[in-house]
PDB file of N, CA and C in Angstrom:
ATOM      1  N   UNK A   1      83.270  94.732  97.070  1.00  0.00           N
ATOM      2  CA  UNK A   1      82.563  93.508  97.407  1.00  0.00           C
ATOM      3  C   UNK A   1      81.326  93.405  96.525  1.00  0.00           C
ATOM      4  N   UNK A   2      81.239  92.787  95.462  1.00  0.00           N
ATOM      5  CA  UNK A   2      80.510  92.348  94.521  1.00  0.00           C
ATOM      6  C   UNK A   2      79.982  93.368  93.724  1.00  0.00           C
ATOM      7  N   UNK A   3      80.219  94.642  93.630  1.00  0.00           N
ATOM      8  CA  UNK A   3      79.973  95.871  93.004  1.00  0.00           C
ATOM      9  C   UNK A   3      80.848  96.902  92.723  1.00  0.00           C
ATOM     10  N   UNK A   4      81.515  97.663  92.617  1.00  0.00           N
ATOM     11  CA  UNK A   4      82.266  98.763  92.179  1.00  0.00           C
ATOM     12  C   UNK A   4      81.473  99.837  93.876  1.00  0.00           C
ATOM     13  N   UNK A   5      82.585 100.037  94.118  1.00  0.00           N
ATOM     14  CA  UNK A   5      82.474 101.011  96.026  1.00  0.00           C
ATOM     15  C   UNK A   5      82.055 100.305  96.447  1.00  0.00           C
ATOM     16  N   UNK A   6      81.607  99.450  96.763  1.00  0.00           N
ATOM     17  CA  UNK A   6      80.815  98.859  97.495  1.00  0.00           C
ATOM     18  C   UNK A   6      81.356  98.109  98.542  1.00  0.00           C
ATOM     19  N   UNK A   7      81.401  98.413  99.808  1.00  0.00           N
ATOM     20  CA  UNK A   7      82.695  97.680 100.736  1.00  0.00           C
ATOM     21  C   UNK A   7      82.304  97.065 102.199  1.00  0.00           C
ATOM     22  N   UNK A   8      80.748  97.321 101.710  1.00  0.00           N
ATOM     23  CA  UNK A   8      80.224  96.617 103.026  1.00  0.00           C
ATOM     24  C   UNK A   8      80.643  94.998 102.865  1.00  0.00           C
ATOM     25  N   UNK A   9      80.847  94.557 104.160  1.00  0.00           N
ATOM     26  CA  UNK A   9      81.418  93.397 104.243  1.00  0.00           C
ATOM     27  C   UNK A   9      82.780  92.693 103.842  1.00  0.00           C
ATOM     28  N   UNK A  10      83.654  93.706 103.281  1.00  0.00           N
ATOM     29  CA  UNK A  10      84.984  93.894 103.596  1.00  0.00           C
ATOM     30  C   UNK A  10      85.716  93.469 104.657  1.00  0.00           C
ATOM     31  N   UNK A  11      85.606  94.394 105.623  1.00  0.00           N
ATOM     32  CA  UNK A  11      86.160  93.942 106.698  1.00  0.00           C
ATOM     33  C   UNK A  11      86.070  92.782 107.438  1.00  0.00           C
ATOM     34  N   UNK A  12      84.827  92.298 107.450  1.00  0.00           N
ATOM     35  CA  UNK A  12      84.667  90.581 107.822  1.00  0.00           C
ATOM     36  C   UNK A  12      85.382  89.903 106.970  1.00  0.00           C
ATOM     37  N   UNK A  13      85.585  90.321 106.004  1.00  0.00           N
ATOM     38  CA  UNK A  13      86.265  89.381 104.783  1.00  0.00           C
ATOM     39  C   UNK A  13      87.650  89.003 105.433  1.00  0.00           C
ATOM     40  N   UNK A  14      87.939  90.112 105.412  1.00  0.00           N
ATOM     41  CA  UNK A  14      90.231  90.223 106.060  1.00  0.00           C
ATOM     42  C   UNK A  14      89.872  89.852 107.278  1.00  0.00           C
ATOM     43  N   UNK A  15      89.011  90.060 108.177  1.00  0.00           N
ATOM     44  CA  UNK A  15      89.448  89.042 109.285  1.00  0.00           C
ATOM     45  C   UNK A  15      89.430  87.592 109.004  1.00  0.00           C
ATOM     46  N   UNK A  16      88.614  87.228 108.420  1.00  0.00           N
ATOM     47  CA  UNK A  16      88.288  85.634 108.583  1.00  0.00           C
ATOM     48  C   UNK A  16      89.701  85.205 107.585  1.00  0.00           C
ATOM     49  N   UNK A  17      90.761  85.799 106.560  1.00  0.00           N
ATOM     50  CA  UNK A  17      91.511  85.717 105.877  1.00  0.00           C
ATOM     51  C   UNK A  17      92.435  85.946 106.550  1.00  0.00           C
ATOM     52  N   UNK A  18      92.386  86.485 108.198  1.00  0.00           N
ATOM     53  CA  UNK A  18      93.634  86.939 109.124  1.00  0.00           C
ATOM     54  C   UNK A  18      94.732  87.709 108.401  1.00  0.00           C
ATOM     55  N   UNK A  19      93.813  88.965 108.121  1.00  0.00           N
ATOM     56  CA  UNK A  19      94.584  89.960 107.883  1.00  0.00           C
ATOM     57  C   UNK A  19      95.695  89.920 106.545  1.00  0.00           C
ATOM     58  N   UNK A  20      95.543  88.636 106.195  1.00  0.00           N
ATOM     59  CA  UNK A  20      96.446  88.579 105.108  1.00  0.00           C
ATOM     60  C   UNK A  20      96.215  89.060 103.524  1.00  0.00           C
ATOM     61  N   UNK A  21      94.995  89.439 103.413  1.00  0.00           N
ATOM     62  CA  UNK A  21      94.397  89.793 102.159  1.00  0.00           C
ATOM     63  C   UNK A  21      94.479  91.226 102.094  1.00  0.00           C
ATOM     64  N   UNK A  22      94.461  92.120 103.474  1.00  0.00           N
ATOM     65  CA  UNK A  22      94.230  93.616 103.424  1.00  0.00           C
ATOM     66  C   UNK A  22      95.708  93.465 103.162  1.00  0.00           C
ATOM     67  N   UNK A  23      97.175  92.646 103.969  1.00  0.00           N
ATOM     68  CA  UNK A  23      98.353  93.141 103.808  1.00  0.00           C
ATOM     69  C   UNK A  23      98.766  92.795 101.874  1.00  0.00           C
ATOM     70  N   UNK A  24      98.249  92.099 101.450  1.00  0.00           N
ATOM     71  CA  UNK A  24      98.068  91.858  99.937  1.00  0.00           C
ATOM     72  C   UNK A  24      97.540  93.074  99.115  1.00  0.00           C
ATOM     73  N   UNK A  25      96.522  93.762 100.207  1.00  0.00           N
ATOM     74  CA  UNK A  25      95.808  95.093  98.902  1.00  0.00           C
ATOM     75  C   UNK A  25      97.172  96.284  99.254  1.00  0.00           C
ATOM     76  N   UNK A  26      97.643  96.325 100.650  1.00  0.00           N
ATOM     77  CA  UNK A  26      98.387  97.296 100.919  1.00  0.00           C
ATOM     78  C   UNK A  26      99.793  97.417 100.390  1.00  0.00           C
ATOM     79  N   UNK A  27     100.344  96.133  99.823  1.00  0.00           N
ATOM     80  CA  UNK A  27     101.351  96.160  99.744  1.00  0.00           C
ATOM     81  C   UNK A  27     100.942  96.347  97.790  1.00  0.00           C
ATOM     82  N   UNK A  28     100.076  96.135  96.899  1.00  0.00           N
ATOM     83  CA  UNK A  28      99.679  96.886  95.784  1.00  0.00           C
ATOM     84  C   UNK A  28      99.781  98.063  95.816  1.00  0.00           C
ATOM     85  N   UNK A  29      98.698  98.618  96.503  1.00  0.00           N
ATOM     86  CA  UNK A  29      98.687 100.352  96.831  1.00  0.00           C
ATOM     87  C   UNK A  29     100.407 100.566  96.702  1.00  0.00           C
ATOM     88  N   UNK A  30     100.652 100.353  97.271  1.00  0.00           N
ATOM     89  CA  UNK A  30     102.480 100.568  97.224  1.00  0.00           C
ATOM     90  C   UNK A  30     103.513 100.831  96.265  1.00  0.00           C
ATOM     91  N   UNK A  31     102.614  99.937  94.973  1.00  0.00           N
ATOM     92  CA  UNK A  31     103.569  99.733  94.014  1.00  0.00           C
ATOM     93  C   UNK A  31     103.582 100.725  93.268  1.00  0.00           C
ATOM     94  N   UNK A  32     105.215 101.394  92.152  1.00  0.00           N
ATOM     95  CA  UNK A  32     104.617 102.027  91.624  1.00  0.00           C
ATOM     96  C   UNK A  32     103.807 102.295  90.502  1.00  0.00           C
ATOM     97  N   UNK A  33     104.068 103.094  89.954  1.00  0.00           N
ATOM     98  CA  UNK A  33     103.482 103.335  88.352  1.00  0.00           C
ATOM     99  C   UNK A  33     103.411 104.189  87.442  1.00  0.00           C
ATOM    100  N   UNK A  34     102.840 104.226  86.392  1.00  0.00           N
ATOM    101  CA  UNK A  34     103.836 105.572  85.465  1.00  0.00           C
ATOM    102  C   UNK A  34     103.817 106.613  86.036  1.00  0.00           C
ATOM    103  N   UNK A  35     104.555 107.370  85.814  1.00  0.00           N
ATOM    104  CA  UNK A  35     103.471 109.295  86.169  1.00  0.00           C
ATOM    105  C   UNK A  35     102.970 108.645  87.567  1.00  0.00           C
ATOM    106  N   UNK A  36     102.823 107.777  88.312  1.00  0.00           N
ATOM    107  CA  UNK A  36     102.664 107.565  90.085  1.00  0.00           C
ATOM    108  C   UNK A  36     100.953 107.828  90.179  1.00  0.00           C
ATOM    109  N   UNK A  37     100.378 107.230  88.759  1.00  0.00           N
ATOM    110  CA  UNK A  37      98.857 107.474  88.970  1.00  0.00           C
ATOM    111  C   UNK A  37      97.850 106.589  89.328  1.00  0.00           C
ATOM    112  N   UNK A  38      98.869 105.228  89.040  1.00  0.00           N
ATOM    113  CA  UNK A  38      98.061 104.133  90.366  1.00  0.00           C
ATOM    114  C   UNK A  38      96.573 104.230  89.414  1.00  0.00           C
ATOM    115  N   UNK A  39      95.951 103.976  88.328  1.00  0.00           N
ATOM    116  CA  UNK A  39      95.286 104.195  87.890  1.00  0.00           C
ATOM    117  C   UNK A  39      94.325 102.905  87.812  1.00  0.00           C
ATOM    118  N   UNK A  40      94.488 101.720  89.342  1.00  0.00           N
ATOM    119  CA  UNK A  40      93.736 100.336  89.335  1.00  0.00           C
ATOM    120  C   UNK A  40      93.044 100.163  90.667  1.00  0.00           C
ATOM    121  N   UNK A  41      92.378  99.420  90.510  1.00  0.00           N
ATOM    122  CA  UNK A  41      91.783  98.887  91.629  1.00  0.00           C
ATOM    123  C   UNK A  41      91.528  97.798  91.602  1.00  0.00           C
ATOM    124  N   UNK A  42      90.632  97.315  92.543  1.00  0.00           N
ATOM    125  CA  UNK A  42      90.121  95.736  93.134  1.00  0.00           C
ATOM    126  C   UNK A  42      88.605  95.781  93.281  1.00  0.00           C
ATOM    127  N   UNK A  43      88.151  94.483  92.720  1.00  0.00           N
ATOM    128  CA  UNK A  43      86.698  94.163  92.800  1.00  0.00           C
ATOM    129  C   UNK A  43      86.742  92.721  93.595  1.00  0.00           C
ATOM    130  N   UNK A  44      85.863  92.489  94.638  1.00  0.00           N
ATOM    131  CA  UNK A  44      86.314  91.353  95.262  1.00  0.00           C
ATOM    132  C   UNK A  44      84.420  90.423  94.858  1.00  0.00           C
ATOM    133  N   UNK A  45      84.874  89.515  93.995  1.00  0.00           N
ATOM    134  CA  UNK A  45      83.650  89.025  93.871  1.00  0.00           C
ATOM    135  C   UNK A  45      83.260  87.287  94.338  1.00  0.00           C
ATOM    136  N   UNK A  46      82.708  87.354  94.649  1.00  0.00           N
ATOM    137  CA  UNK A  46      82.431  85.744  94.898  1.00  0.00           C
ATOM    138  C   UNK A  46      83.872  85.665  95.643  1.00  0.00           C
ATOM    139  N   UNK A  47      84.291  84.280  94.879  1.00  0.00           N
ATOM    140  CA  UNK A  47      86.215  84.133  95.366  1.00  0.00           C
ATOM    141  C   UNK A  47      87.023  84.288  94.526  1.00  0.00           C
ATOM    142  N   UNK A  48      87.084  85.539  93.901  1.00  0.00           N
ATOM    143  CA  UNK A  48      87.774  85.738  93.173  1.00  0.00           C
ATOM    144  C   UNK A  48      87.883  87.716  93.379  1.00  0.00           C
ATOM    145  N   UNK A  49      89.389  87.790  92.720  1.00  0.00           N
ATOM    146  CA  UNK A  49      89.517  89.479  93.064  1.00  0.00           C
ATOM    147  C   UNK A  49      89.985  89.444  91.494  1.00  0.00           C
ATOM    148  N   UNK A  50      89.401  90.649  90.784  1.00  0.00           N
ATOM    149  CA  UNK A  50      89.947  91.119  90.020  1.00  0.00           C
ATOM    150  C   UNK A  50      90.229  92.412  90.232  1.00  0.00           C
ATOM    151  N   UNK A  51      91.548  92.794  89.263  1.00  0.00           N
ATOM    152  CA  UNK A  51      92.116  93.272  88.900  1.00  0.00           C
ATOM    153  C   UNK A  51      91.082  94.180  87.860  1.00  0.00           C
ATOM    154  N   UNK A  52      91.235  95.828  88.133  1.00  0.00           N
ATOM    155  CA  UNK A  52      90.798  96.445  87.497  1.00  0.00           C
ATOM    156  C   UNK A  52      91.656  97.769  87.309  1.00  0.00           C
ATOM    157  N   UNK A  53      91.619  98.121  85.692  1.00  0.00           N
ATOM    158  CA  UNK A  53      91.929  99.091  85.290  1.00  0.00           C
ATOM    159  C   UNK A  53      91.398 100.152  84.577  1.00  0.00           C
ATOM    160  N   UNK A  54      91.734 101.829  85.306  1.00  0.00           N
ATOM    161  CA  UNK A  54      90.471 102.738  84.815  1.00  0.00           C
ATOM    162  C   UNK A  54      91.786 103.124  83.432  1.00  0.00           C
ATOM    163  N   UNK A  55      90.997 104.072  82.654  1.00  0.00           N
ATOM    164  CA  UNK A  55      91.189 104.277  81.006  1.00  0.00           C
ATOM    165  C   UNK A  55      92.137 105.599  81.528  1.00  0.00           C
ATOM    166  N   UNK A  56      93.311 105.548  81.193  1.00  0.00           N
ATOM    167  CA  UNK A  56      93.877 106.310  81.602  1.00  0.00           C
ATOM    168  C   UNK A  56      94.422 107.172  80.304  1.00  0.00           C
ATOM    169  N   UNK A  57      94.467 108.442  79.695  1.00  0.00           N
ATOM    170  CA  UNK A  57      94.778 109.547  78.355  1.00  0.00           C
ATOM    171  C   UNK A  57      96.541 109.369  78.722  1.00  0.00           C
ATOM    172  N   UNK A  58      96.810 109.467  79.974  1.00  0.00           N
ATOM    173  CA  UNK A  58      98.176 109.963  79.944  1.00  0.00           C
ATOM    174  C   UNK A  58      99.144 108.699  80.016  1.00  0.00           C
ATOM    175  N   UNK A  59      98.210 107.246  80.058  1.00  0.00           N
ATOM    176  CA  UNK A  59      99.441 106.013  79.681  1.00  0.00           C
ATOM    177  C   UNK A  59      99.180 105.059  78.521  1.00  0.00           C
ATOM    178  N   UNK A  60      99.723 104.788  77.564  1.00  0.00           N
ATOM    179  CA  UNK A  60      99.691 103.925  76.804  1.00  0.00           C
ATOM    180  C   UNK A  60      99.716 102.511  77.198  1.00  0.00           C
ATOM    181  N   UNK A  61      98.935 101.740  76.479  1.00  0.00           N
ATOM    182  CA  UNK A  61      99.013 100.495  76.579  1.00  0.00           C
ATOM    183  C   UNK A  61      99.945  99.218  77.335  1.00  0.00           C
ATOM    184  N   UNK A  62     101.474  99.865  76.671  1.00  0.00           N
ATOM    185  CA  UNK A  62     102.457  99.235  76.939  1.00  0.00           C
ATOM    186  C   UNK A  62     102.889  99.762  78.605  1.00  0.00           C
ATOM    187  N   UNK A  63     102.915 100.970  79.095  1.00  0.00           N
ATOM    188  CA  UNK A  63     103.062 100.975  80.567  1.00  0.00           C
ATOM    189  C   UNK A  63     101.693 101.219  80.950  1.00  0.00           C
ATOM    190  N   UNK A  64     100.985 100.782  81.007  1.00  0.00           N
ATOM    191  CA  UNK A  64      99.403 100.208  81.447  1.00  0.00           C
ATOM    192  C   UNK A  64      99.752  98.633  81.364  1.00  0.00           C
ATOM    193  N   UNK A  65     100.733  98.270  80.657  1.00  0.00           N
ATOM    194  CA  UNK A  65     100.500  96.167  81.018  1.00  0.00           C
ATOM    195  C   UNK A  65     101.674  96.338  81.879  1.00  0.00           C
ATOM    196  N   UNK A  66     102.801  97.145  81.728  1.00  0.00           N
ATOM    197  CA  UNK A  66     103.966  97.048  83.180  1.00  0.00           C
ATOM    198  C   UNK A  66     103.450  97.426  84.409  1.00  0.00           C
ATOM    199  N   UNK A  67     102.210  98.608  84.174  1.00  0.00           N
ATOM    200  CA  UNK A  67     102.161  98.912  85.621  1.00  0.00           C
ATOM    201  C   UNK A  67     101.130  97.770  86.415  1.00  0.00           C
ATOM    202  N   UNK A  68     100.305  97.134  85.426  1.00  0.00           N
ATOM    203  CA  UNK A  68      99.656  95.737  86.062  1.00  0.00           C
ATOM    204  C   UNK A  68     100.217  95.015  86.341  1.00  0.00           C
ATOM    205  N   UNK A  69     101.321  94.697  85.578  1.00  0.00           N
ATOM    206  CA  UNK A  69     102.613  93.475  85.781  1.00  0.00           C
ATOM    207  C   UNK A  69     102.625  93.821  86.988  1.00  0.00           C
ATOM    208  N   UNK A  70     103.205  95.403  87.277  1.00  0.00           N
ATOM    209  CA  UNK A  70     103.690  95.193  88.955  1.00  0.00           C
ATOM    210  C   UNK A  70     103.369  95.170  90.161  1.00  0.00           C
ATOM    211  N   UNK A  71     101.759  95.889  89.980  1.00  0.00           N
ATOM    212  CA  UNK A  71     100.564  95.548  90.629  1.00  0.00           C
ATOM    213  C   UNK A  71     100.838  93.883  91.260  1.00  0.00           C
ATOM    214  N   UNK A  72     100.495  93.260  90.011  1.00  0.00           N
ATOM    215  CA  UNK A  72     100.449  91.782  90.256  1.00  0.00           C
ATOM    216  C   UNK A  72     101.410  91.241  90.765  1.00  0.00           C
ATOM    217  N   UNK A  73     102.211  91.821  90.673  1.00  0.00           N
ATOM    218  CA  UNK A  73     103.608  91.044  91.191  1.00  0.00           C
ATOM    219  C   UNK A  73     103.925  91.504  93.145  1.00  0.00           C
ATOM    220  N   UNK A  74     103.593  92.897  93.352  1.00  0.00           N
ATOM    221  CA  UNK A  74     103.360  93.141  94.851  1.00  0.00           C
ATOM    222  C   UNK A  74     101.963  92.096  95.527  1.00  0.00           C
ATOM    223  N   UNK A  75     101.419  92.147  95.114  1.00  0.00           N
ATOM    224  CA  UNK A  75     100.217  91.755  95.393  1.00  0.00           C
ATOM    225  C   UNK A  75     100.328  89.936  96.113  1.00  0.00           C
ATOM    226  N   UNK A  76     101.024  89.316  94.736  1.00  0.00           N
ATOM    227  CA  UNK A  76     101.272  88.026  94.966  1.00  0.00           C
ATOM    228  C   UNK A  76     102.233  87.566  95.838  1.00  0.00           C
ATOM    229  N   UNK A  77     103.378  88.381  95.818  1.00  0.00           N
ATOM    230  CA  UNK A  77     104.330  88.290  96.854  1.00  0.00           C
ATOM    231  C   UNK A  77     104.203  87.913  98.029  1.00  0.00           C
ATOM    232  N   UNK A  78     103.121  89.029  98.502  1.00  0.00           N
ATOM    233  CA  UNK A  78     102.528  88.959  99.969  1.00  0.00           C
ATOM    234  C   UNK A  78     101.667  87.653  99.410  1.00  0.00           C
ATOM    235  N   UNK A  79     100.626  87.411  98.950  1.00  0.00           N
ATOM    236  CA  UNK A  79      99.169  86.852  99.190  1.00  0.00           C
ATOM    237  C   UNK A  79     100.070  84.973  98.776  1.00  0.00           C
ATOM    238  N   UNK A  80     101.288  84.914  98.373  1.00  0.00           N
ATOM    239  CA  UNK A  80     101.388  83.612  98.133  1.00  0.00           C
ATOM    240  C   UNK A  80     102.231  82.896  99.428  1.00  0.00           C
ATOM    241  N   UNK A  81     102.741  84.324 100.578  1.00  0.00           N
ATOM    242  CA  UNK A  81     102.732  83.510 102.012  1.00  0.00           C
ATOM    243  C   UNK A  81     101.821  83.099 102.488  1.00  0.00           C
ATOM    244  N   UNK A  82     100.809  83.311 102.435  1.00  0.00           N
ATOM    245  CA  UNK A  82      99.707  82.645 102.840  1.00  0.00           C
ATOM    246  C   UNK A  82      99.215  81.724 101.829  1.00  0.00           C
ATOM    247  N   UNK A  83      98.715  81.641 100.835  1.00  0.00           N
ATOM    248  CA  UNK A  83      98.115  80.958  99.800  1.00  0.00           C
ATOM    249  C   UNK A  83      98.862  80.124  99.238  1.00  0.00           C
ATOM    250  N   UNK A  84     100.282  80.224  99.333  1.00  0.00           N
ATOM    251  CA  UNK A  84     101.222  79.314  97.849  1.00  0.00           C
ATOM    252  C   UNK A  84     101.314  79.984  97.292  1.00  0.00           C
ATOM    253  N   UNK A  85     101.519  78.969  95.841  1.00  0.00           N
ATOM    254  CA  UNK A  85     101.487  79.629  94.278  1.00  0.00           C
ATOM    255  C   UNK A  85     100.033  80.237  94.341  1.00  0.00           C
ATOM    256  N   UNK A  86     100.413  81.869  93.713  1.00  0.00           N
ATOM    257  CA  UNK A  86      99.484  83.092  93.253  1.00  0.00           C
ATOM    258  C   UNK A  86      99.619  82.785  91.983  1.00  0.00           C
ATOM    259  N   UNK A  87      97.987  82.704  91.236  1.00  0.00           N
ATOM    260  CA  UNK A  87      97.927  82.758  89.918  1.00  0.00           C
ATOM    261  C   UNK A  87      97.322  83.515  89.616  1.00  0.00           C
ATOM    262  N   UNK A  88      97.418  84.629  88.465  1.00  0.00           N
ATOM    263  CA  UNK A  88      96.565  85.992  88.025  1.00  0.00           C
ATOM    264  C   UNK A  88      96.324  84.980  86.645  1.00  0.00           C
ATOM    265  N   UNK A  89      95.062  85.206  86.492  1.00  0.00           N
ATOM    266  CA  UNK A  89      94.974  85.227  84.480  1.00  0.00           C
ATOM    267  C   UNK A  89      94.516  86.080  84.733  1.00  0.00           C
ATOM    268  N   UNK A  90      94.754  86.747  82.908  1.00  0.00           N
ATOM    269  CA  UNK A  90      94.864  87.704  82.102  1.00  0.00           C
ATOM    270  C   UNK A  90      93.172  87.334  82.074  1.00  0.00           C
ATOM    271  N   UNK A  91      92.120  88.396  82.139  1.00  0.00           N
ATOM    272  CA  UNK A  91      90.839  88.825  82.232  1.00  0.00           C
ATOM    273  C   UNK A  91      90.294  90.098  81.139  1.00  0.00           C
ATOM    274  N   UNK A  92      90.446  89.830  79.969  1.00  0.00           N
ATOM    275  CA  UNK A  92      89.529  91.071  79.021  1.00  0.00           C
ATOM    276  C   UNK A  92      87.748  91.034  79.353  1.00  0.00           C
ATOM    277  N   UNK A  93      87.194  90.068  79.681  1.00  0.00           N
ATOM    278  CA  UNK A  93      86.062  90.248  80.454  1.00  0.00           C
ATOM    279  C   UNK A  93      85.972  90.970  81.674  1.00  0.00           C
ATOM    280  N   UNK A  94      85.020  91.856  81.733  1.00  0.00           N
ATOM    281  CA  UNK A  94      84.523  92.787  83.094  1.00  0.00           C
ATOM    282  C   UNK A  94      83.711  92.311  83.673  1.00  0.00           C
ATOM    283  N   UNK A  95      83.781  92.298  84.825  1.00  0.00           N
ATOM    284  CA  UNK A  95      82.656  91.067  85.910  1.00  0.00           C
ATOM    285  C   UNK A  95      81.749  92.487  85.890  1.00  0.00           C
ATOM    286  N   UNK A  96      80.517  91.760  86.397  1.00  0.00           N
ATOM    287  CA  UNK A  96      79.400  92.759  86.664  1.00  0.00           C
ATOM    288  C   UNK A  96      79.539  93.568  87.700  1.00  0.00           C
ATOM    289  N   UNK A  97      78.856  94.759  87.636  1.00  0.00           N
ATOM    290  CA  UNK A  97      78.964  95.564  88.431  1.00  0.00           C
ATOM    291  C   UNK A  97      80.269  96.856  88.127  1.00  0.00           C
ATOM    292  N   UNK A  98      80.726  96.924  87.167  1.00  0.00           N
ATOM    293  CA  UNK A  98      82.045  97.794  87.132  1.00  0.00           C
ATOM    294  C   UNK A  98      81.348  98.999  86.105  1.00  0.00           C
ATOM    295  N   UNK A  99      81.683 100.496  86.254  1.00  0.00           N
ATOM    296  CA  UNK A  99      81.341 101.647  85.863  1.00  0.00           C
ATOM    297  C   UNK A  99      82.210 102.090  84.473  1.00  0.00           C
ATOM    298  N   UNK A 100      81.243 102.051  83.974  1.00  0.00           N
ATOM    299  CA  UNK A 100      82.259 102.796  82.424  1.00  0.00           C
ATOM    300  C   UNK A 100      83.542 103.751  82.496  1.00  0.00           C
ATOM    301  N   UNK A 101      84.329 102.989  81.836  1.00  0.00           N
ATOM    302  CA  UNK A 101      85.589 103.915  81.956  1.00  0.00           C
ATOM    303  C   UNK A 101      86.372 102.844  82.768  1.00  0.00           C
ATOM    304  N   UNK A 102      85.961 101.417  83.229  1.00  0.00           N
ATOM    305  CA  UNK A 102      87.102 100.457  84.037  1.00  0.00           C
ATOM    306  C   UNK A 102      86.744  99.338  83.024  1.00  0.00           C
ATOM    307  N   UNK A 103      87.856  98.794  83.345  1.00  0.00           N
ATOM    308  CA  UNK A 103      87.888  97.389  82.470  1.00  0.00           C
ATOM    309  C   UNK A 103      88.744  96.247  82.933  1.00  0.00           C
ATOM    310  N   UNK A 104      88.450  94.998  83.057  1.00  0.00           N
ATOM    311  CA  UNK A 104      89.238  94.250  84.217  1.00  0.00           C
ATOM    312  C   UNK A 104      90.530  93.546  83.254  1.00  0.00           C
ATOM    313  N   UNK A 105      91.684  93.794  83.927  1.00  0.00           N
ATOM    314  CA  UNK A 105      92.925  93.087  83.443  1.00  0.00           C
ATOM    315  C   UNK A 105      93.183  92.001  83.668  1.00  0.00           C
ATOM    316  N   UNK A 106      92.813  91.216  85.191  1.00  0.00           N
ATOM    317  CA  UNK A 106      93.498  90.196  85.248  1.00  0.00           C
ATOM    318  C   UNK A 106      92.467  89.667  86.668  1.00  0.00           C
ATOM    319  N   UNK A 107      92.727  88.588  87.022  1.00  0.00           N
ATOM    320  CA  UNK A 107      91.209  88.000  88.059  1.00  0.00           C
ATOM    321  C   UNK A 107      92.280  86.532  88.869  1.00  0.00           C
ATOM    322  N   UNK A 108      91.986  86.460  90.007  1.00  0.00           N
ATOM    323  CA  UNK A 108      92.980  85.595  90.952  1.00  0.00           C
ATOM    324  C   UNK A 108      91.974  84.971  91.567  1.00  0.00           C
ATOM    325  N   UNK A 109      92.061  83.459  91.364  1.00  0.00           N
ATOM    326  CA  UNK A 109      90.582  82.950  92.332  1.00  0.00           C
ATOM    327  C   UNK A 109      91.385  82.319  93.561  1.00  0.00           C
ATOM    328  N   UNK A 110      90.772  82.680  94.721  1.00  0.00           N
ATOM    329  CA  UNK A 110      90.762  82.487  96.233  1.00  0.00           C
ATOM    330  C   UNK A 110      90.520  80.730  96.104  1.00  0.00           C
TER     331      UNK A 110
END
């Protein structure tokens, strides 16, 4: 929530979203990925979530954009029963607040 760890006010968030945004992060967590290292996370800023990816030695580029692909693709599944059409753009800008060594892939505005 507007910082890197930072998760105060989270939980008010998914309620007032009725639970449908945590079943959106859970069903990510889920997905897999190379070597099963899950090497992304979520920044929830303003109304918008990006998509973040830490620098990983043991995946190349090319399964670092499949394992976002599929990230994105669990993610939307769930979040477009509720929402509709889910749109990710592609994000080479890093929103503020993110720690060296992450870099944001892709950003979904609420």
């Amino acid at each position: 929530m507007g910082s890197w760890s930072n998760k105060s006010g989270l939980d008010e968030m998914m309620d007032f979203y009725d639970n449908m945004l945590w079943q959106s992060f859970y069903a990510a967590s889920l997905s897999p990925s190379y070597l099963n290292r899950q090497p992304y996370g979520f920044l929830v800023q303003d109304h918008s979530i990006y998509l973040v990816q830490q620098e990983d030695a043991y995946t190349d580029n090319l399964d670092a954009a499949l394992d976002l692909g599929i990230v994105m693709l669990h993610f939307s599944a769930v979040a477009s029963q509720w929402a509709g059409q889910v749109r990710w753009e592609l994000s080479p800008a890093a929103p503020d607040g993110l720690p060296e060594g992450l870099r944001s892939a892709a950003v979904y505005h609420m």
